[in-house]
Protein backbone atom coordinates (compact mmCIF):
# COMPACT_ATOMS: atom_id res chain seq x y z
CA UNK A 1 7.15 8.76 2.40
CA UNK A 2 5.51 7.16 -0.70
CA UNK A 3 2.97 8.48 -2.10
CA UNK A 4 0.19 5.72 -0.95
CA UNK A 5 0.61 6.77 2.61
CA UNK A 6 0.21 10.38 1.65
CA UNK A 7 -3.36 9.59 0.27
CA UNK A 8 -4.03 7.59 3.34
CA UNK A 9 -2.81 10.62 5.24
CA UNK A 10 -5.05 13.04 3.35
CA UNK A 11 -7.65 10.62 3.87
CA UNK A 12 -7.22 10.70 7.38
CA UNK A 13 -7.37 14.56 7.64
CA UNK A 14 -10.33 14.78 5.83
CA UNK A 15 -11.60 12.59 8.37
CA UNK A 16 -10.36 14.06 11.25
CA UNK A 17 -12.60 17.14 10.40
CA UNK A 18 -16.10 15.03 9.52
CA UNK A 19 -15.26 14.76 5.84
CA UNK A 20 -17.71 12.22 4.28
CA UNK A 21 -17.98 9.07 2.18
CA UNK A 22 -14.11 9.84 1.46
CA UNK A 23 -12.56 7.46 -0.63
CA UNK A 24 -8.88 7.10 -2.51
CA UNK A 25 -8.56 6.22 -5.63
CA UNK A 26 -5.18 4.77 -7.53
CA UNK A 27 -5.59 6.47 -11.06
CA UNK A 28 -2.40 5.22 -12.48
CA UNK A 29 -2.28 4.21 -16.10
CA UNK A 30 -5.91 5.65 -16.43
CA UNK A 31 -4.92 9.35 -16.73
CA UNK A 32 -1.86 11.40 -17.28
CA UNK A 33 -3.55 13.32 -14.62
CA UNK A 34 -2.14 12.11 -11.53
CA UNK A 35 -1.47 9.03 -9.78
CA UNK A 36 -4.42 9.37 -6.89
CA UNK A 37 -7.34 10.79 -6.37
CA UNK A 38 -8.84 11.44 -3.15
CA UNK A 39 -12.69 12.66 -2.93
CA UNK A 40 -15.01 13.79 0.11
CA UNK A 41 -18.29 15.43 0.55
CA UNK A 42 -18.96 18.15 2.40
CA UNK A 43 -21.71 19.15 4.42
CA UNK A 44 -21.86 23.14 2.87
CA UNK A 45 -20.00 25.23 1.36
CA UNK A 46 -18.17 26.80 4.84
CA UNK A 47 -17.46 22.96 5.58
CA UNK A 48 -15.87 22.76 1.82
CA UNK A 49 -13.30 25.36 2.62
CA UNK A 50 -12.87 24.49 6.13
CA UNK A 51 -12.09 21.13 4.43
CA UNK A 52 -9.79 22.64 2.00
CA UNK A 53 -8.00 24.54 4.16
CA UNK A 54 -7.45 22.14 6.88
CA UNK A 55 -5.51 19.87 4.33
CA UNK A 56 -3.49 22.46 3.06
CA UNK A 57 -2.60 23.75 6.54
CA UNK A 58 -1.88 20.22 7.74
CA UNK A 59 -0.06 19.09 4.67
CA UNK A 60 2.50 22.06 4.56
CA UNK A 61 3.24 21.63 8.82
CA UNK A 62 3.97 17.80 8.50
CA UNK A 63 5.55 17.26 4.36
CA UNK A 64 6.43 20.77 3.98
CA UNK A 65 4.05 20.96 0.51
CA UNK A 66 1.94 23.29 -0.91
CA UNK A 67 -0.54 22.05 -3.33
CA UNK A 68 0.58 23.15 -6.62
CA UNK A 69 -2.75 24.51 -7.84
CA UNK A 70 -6.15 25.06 -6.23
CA UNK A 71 -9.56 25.65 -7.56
CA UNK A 72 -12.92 26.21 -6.75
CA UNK A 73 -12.85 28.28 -4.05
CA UNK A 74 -14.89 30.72 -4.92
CA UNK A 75 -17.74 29.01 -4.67
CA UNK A 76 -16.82 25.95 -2.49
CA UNK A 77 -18.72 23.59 -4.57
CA UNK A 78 -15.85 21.53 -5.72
CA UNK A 79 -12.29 22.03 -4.52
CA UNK A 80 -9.78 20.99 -6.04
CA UNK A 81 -6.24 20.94 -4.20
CA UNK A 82 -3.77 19.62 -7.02
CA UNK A 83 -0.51 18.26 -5.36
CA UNK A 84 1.06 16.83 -8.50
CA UNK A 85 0.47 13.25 -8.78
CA UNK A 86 -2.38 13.00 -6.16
CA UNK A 87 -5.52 15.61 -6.84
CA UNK A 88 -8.09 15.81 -3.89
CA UNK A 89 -11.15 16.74 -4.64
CA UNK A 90 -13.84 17.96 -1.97
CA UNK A 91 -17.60 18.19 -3.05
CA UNK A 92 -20.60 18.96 -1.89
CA UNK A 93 -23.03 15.79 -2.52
CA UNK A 94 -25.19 16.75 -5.26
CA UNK A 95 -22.11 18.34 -7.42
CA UNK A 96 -20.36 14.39 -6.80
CA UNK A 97 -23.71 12.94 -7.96
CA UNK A 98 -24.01 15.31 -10.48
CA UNK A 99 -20.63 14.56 -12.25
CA UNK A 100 -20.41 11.00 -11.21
CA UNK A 101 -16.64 11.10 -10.27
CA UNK A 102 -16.70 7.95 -8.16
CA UNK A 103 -18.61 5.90 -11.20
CA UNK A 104 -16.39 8.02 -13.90
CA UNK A 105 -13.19 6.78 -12.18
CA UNK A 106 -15.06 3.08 -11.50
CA UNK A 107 -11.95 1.05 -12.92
CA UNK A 108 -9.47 2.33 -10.85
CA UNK A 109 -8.10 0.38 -7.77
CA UNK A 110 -9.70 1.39 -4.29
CA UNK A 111 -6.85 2.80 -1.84
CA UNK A 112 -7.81 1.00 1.35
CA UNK A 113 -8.25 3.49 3.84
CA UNK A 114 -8.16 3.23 7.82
């Protein structure tokens, strides 16, 4: 599977479990960071990690992978579940607006998502 349809995948999980104003984001030649980026709100915290987990659970059942780092979940502000060259990041509104990640990352290419 290529890597596009993985984002749209993680997209689409996120969704699946009421993940807001998610959006995909190709990265590549901006960072050395990854290739993607995919970022959601969350409603709270216990959403955050519900969030979190989901992916993670539903990742590993259908591609077999496990991110290669997490963070944040300690306080389930911001997650971060880093899967090599796509990084999702789950937030709770006024952390996103408080870091501006979708206007930081405003010249990369919109994934279109479902």
């Amino acid at each position: 599977m290529d890597r596009e349809s993985f984002v749209k995948e993680i997209a689409n999980i996120l969704d699946s479990k009421k993940g807001e104003d998610i959006s995909a984001l190709n990265v590549q030649g901006l960072t050395s960071l990854a290739d993607y980026f995919v970022i959601a709100s969350a409603t709270s915290d216990t959403h955050a990690k519900a969030l979190a987990d989901y992916v993670e659970e539903e990742i590993k059942k259908k591609y077999g992978e496990k991110p290669q780092h997490v963070e944040g979940k300690e306080w389930n502000r911001w997650i971060v579940l880093d899967y090599g060259d796509v990084i999702v990041h789950i937030m709770l509104p006024d952390v996103r607006d408080y870091y501006g990640i979708d206007w930081l990352w405003s010249d990369a290419k919109k994934v279109k998502l479902e």
